[in-house]
N, C-alpha and C. Protein backbone atom coordinates (compact mmCIF):
# COMPACT_ATOMS: atom_id res chain seq x y z
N UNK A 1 4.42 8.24 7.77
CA UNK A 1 3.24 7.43 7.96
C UNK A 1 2.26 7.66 6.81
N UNK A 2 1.55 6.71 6.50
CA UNK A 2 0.38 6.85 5.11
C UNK A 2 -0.81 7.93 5.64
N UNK A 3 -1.43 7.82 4.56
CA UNK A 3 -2.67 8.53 5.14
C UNK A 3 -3.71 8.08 6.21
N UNK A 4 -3.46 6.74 6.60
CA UNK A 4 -4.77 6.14 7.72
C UNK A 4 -3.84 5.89 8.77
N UNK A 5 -2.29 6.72 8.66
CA UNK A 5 -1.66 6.63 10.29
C UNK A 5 -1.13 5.47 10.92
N UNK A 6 -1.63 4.62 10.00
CA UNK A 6 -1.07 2.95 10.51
C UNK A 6 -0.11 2.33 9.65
N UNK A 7 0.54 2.53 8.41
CA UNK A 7 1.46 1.84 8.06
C UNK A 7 2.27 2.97 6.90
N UNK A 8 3.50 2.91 6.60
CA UNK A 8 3.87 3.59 5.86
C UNK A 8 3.85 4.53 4.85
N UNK A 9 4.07 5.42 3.93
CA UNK A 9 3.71 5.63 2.96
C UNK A 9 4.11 4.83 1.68
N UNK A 10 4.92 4.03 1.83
CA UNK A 10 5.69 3.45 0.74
C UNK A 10 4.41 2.31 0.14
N UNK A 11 3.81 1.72 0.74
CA UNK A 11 3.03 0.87 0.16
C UNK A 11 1.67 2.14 -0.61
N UNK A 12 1.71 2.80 -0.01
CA UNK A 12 0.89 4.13 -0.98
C UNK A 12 1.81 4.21 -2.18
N UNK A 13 3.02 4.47 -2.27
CA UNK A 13 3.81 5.24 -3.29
C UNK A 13 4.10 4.24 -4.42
N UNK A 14 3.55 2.94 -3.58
CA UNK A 14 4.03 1.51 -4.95
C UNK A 14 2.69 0.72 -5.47
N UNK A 15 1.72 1.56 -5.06
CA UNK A 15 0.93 1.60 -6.06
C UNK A 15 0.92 1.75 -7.27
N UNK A 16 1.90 2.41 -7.94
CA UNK A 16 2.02 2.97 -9.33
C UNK A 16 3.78 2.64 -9.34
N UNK A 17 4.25 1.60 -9.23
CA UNK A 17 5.26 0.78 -9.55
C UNK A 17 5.76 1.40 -11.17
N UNK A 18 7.33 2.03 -10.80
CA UNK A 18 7.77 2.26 -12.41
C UNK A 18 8.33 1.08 -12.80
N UNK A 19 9.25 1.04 -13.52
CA UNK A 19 9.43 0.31 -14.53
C UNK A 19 10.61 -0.20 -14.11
N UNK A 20 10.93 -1.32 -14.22
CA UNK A 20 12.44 -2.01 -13.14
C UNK A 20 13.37 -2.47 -14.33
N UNK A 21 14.48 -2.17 -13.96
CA UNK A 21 15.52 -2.91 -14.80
C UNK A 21 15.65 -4.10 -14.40
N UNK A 22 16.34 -5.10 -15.43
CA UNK A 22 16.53 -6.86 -15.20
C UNK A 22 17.39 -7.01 -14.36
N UNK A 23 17.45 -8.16 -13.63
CA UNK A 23 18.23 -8.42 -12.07
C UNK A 23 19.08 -9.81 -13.10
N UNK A 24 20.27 -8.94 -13.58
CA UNK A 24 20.92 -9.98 -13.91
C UNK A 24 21.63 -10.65 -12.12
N UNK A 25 22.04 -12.16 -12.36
CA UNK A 25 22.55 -12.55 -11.62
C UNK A 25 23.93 -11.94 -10.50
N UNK A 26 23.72 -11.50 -9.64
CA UNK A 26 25.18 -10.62 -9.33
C UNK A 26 25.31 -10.60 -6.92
N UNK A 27 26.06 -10.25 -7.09
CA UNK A 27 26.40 -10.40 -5.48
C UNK A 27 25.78 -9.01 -4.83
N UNK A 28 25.78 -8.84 -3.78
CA UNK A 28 25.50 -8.02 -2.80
C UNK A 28 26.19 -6.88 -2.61
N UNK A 29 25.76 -5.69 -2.12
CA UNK A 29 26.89 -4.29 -1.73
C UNK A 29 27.53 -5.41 -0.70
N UNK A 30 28.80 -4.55 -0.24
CA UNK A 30 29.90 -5.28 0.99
C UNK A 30 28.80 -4.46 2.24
N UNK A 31 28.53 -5.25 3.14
CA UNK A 31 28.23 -4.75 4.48
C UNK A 31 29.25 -5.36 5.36
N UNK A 32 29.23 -3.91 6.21
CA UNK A 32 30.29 -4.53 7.69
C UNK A 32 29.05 -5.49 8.77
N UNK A 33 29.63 -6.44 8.74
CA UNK A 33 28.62 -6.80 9.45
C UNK A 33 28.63 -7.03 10.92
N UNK A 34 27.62 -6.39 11.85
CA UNK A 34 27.23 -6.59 13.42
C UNK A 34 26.62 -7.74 13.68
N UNK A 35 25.54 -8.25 13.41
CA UNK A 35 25.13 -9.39 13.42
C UNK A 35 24.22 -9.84 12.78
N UNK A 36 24.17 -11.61 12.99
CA UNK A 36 23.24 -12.74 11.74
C UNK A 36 21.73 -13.19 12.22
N UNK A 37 21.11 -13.51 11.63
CA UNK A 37 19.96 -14.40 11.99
C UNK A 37 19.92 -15.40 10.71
N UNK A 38 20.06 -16.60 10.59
CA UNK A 38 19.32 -17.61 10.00
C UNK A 38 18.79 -18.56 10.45
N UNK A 39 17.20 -19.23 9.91
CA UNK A 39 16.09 -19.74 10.05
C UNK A 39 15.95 -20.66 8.65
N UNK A 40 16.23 -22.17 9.06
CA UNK A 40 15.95 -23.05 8.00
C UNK A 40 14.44 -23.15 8.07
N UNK A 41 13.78 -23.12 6.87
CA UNK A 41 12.45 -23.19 6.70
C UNK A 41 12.08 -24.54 6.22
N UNK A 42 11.55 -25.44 6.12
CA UNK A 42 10.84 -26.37 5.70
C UNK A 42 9.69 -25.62 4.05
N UNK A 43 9.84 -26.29 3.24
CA UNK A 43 9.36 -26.06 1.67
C UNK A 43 7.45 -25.41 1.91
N UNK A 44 6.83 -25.20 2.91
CA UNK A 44 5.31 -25.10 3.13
C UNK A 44 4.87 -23.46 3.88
N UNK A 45 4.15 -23.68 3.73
CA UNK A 45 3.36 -22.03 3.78
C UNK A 45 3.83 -21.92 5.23
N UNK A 46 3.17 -22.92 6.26
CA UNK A 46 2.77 -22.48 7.43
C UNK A 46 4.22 -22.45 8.03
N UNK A 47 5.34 -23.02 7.16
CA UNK A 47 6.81 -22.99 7.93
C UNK A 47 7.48 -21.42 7.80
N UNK A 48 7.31 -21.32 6.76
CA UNK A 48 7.46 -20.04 5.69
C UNK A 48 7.34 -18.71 7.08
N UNK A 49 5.88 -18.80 7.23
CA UNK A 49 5.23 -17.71 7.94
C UNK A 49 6.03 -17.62 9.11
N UNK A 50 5.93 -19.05 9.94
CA UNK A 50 6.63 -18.62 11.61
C UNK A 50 8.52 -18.37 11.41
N UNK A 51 8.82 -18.42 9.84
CA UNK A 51 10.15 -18.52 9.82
C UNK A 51 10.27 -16.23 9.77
N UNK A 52 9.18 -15.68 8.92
CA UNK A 52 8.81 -14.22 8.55
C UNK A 52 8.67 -13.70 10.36
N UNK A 53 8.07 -14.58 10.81
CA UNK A 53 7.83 -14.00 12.63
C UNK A 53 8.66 -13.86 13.36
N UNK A 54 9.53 -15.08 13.16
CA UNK A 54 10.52 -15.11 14.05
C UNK A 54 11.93 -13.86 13.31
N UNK A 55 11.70 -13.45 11.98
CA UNK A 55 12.67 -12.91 11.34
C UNK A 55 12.45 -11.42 11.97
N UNK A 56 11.22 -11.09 12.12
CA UNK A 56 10.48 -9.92 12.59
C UNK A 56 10.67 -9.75 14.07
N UNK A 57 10.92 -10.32 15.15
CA UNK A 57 10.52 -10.42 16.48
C UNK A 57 12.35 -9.96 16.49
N UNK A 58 13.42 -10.46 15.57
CA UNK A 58 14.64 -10.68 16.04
C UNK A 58 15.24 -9.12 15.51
N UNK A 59 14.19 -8.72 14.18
CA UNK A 59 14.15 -7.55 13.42
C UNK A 59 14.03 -6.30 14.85
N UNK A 60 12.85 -6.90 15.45
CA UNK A 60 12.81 -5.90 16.56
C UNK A 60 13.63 -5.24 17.58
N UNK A 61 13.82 -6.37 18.18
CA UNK A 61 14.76 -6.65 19.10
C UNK A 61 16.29 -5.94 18.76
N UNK A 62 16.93 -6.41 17.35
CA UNK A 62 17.85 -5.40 16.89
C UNK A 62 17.89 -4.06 16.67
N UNK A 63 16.96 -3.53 16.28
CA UNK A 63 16.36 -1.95 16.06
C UNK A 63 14.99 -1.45 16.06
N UNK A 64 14.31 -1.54 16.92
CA UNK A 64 12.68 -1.32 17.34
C UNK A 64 12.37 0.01 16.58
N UNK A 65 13.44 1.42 16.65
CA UNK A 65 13.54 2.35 16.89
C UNK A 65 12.82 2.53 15.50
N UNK A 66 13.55 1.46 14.30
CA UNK A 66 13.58 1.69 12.73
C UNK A 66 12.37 1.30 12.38
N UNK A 67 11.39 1.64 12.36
CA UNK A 67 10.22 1.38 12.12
C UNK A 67 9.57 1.25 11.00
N UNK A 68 10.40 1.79 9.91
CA UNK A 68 10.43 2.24 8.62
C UNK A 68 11.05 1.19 7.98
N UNK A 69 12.25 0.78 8.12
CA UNK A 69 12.42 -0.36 7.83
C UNK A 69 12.26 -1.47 8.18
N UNK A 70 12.09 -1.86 9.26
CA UNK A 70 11.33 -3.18 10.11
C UNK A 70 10.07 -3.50 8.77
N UNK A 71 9.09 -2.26 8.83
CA UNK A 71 7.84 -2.81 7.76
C UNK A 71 8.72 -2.96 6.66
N UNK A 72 9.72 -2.28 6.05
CA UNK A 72 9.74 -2.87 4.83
C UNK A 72 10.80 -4.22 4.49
N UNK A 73 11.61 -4.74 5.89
CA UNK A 73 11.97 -5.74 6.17
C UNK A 73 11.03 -6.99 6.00
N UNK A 74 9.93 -6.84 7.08
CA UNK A 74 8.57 -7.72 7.12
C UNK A 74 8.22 -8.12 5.68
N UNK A 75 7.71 -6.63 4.80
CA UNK A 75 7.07 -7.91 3.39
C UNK A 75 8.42 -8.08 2.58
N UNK A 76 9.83 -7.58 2.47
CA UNK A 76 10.52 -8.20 1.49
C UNK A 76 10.77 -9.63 1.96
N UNK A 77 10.36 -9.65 3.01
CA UNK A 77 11.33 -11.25 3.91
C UNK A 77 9.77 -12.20 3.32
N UNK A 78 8.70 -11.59 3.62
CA UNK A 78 7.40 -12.55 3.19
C UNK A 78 7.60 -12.55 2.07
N UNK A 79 7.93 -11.63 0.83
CA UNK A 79 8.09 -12.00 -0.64
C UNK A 79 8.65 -12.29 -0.94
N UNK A 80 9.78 -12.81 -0.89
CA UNK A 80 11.12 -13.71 -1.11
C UNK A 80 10.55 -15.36 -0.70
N UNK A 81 10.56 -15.48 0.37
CA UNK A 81 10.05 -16.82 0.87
C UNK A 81 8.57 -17.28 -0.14
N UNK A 82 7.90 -16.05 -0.19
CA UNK A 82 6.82 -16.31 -1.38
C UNK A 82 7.10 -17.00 -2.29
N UNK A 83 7.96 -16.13 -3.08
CA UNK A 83 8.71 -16.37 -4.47
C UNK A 83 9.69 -17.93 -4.19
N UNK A 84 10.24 -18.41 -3.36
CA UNK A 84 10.65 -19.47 -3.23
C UNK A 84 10.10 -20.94 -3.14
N UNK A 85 8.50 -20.59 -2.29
CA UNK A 85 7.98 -21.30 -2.20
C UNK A 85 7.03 -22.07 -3.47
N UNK A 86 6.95 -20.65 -4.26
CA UNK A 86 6.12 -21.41 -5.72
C UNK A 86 6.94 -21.53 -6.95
N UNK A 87 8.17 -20.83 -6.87
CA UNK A 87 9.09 -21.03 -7.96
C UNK A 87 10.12 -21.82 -8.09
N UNK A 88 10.53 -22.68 -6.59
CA UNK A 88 12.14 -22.97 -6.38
C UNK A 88 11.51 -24.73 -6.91
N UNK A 89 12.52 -25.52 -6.32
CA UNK A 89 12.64 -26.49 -6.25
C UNK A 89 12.13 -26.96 -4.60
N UNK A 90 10.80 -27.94 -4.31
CA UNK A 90 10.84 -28.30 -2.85
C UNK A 90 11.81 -28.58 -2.13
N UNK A 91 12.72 -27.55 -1.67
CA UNK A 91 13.89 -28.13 -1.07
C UNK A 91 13.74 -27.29 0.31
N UNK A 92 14.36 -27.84 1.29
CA UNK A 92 15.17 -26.83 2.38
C UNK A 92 15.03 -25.39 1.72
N UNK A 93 14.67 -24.28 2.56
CA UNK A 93 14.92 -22.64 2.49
C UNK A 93 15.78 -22.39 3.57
N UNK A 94 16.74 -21.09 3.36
CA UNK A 94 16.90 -20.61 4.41
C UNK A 94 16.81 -19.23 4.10
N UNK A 95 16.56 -18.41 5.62
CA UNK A 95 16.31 -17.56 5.41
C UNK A 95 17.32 -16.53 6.46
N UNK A 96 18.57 -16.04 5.72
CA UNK A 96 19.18 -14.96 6.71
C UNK A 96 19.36 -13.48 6.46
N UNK A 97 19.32 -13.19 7.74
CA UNK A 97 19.66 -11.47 8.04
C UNK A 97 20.68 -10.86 8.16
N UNK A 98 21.29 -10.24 8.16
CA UNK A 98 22.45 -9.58 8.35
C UNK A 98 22.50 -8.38 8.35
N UNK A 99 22.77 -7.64 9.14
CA UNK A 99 22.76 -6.33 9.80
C UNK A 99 24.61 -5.60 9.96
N UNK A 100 24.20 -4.99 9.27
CA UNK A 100 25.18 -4.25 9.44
C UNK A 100 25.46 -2.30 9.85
N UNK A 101 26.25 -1.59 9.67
CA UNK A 101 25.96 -0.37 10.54
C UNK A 101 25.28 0.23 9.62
N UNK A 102 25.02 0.03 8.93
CA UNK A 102 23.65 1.01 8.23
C UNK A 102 22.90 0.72 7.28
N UNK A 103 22.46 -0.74 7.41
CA UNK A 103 21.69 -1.30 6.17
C UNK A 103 21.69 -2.91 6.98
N UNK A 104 20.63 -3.45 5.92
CA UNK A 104 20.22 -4.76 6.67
C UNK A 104 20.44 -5.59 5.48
N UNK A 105 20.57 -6.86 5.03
CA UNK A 105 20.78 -7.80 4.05
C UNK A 105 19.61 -8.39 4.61
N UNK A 106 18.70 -9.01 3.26
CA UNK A 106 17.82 -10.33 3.54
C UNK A 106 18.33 -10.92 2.73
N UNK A 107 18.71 -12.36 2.69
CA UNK A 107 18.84 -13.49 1.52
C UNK A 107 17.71 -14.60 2.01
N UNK A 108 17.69 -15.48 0.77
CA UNK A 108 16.51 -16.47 0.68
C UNK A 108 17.27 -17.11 -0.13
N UNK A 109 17.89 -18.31 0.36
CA UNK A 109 18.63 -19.19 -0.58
C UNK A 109 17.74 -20.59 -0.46
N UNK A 110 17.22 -20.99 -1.50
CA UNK A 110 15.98 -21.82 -1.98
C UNK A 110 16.43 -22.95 -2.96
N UNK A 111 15.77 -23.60 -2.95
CA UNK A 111 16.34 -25.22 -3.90
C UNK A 111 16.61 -24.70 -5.80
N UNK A 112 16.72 -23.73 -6.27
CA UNK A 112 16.48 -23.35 -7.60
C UNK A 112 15.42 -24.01 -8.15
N UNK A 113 15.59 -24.46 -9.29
CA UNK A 113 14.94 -24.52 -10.66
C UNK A 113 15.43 -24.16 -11.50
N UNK A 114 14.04 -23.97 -12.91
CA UNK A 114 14.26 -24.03 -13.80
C UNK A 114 13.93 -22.03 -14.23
N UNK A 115 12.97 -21.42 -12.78
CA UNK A 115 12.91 -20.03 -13.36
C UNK A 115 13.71 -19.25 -12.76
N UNK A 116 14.16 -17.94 -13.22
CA UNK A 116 15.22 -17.15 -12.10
C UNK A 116 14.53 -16.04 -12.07
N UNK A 117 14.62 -15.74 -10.36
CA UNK A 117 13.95 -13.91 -10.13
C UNK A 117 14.11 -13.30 -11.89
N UNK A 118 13.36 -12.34 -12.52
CA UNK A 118 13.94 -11.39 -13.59
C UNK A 118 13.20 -10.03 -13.10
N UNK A 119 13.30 -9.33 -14.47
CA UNK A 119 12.46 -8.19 -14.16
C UNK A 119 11.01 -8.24 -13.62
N UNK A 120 10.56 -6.89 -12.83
CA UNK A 120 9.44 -7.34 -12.14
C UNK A 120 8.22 -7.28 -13.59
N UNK A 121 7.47 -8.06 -13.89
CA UNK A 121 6.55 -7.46 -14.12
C UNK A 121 5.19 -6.42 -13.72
N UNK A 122 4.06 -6.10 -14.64
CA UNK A 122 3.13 -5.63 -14.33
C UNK A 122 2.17 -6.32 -14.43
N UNK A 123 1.52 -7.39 -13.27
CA UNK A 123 0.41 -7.56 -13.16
C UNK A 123 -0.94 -7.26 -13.28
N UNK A 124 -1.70 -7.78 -14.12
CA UNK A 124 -3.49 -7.47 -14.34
C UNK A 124 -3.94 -6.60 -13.10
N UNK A 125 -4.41 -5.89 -13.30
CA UNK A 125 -5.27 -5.39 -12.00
C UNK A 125 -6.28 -6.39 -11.02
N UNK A 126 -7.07 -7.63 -11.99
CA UNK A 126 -7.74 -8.51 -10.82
C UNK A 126 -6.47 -9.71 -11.26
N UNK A 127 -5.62 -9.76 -10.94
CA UNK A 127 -4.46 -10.68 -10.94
C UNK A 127 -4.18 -11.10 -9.37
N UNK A 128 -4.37 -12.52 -9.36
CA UNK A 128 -4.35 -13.04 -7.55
C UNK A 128 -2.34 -12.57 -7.13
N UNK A 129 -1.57 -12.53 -8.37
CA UNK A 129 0.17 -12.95 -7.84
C UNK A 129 0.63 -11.94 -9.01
N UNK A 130 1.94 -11.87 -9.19
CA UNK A 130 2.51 -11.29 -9.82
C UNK A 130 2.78 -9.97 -9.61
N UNK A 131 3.17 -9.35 -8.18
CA UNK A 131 3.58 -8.27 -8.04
C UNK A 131 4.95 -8.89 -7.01
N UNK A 132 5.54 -9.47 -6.19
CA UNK A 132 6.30 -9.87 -5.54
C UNK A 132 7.61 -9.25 -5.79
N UNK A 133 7.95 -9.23 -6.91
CA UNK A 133 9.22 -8.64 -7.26
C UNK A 133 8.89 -7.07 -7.48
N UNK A 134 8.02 -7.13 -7.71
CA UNK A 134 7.71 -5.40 -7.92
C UNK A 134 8.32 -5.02 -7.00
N UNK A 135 6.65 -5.33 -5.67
CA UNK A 135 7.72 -4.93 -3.98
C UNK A 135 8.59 -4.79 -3.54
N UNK A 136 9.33 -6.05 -3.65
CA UNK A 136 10.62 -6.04 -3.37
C UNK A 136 11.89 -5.08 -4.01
N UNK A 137 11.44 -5.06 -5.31
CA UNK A 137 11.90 -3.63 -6.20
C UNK A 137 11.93 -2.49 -5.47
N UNK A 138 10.42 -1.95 -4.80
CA UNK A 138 10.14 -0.90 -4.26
C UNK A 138 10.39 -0.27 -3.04
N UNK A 139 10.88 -1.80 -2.19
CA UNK A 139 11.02 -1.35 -0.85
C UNK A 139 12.25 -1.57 -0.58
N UNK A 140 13.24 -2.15 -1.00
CA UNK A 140 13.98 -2.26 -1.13
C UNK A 140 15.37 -1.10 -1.90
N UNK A 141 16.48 -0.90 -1.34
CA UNK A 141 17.18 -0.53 -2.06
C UNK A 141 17.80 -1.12 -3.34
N UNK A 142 18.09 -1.96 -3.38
CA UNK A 142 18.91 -2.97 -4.41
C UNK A 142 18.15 -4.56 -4.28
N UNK A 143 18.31 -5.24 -5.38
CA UNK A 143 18.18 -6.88 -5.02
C UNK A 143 18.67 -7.23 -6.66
N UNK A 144 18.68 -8.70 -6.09
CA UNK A 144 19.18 -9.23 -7.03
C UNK A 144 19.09 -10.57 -6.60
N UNK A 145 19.33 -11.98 -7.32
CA UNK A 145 19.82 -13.34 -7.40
C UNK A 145 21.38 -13.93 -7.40
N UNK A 146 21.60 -14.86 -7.19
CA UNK A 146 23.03 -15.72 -7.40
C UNK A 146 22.85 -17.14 -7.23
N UNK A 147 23.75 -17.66 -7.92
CA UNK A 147 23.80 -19.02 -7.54
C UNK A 147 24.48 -19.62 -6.53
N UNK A 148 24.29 -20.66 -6.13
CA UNK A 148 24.80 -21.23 -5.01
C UNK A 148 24.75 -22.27 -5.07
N UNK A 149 25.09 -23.05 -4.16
CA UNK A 149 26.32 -25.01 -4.21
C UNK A 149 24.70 -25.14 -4.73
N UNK A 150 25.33 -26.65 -5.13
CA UNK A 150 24.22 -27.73 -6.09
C UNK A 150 23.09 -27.14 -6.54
N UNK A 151 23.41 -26.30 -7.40
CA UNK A 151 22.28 -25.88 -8.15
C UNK A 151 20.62 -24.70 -7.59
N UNK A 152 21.72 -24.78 -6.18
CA UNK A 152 20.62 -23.96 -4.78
C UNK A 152 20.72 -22.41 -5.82
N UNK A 153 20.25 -21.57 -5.19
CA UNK A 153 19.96 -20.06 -5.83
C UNK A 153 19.55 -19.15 -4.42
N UNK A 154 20.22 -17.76 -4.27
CA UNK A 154 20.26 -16.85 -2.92
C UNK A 154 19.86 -15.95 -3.84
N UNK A 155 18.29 -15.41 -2.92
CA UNK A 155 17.70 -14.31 -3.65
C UNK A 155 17.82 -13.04 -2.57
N UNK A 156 18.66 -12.02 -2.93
CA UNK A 156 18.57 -10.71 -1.72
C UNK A 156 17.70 -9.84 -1.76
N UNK A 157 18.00 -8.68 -0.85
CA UNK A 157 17.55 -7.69 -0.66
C UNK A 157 18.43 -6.66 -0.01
N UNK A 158 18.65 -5.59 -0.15
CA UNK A 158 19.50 -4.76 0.74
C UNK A 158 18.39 -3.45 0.91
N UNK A 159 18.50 -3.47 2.33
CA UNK A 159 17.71 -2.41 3.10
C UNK A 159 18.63 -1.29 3.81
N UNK A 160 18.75 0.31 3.34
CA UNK A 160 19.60 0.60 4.60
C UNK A 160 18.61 1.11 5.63
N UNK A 161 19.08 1.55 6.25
CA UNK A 161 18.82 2.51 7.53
C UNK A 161 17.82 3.47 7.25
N UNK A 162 16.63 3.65 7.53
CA UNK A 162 16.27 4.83 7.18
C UNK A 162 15.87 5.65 8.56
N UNK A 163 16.62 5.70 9.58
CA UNK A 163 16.41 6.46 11.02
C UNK A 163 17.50 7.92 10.01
């Protein structure tokens, strides 16, 4: 737990974000997988959000216990959908889970474009955006991008277990 008892330490510890290597394009570790959740999102904020709630409520329900990762489930699943929503193409999102015995998959497969996830940068200090990939860097074990049918693009995340 952080120092004010209410949320992790990890968002303390990524304050001072090191330095990330480039996310060339590449696939996922193999998970055995127990079970799925996907949630087609509509291209808009307010779809985005109840698609992060409902990802969270189902997050629960699968492992309440993991508390540790649930939060860091919650913002990689909000920063992905972030990152989709201002970078992709207005298309259809989807957004699935996958759980397996000791680690969780998030993907965000989004309409592409013309930019691809890369390395995270370092954002200005009064900078409104530009940490998203950091996070996801940080809370995350692994991530990365791929392509997918018609020009679509699946952005992950792999979370394991931390009980």
């Amino acid at each position: 737990m952080s120092h004010d008892g209410k949320t992790p330490d990890v968002l303390h510890r990524s304050a001072i974000l090191p330095a990330f290597s480039a996310s060339p394009p590449c696939h996922p570790p193999p998970l055995a997988v127990r079970r799925t959740f996907t949630v087609s999102v509509a291209p808009r904020c307010r779809a985005a959000r109840k698609a992060r709630h409902a990802a969270v409520r189902t997050l629960t329900r699968w492992s309440s216990d993991d508390t540790e990762r649930l939060f860091r489930a919650e913002v990689v699943i909000g920063e992905l959908l972030a990152n989709s929503l201002q970078h992709a193409l207005p298309q259809e999102i989807s957004l699935t889970l996958v759980e397996g015995d000791d680690a969780l998959m998030v993907e965000v497969e989004d309409g592409g474009g013309p930019s691809r996830p890369s390395q995270p940068g370092r954002a200005c200090d009064d900078a409104e955006s530009g940490r998203g990939l950091a996070l996801i860097a940080t809370l995350s074990h692994t991530w990365s991008w791929r392509p997918a049918a018609n020009g679509r693009r699946i952005t992950w995340a792999y979370l394991p277990d931390t009980r």
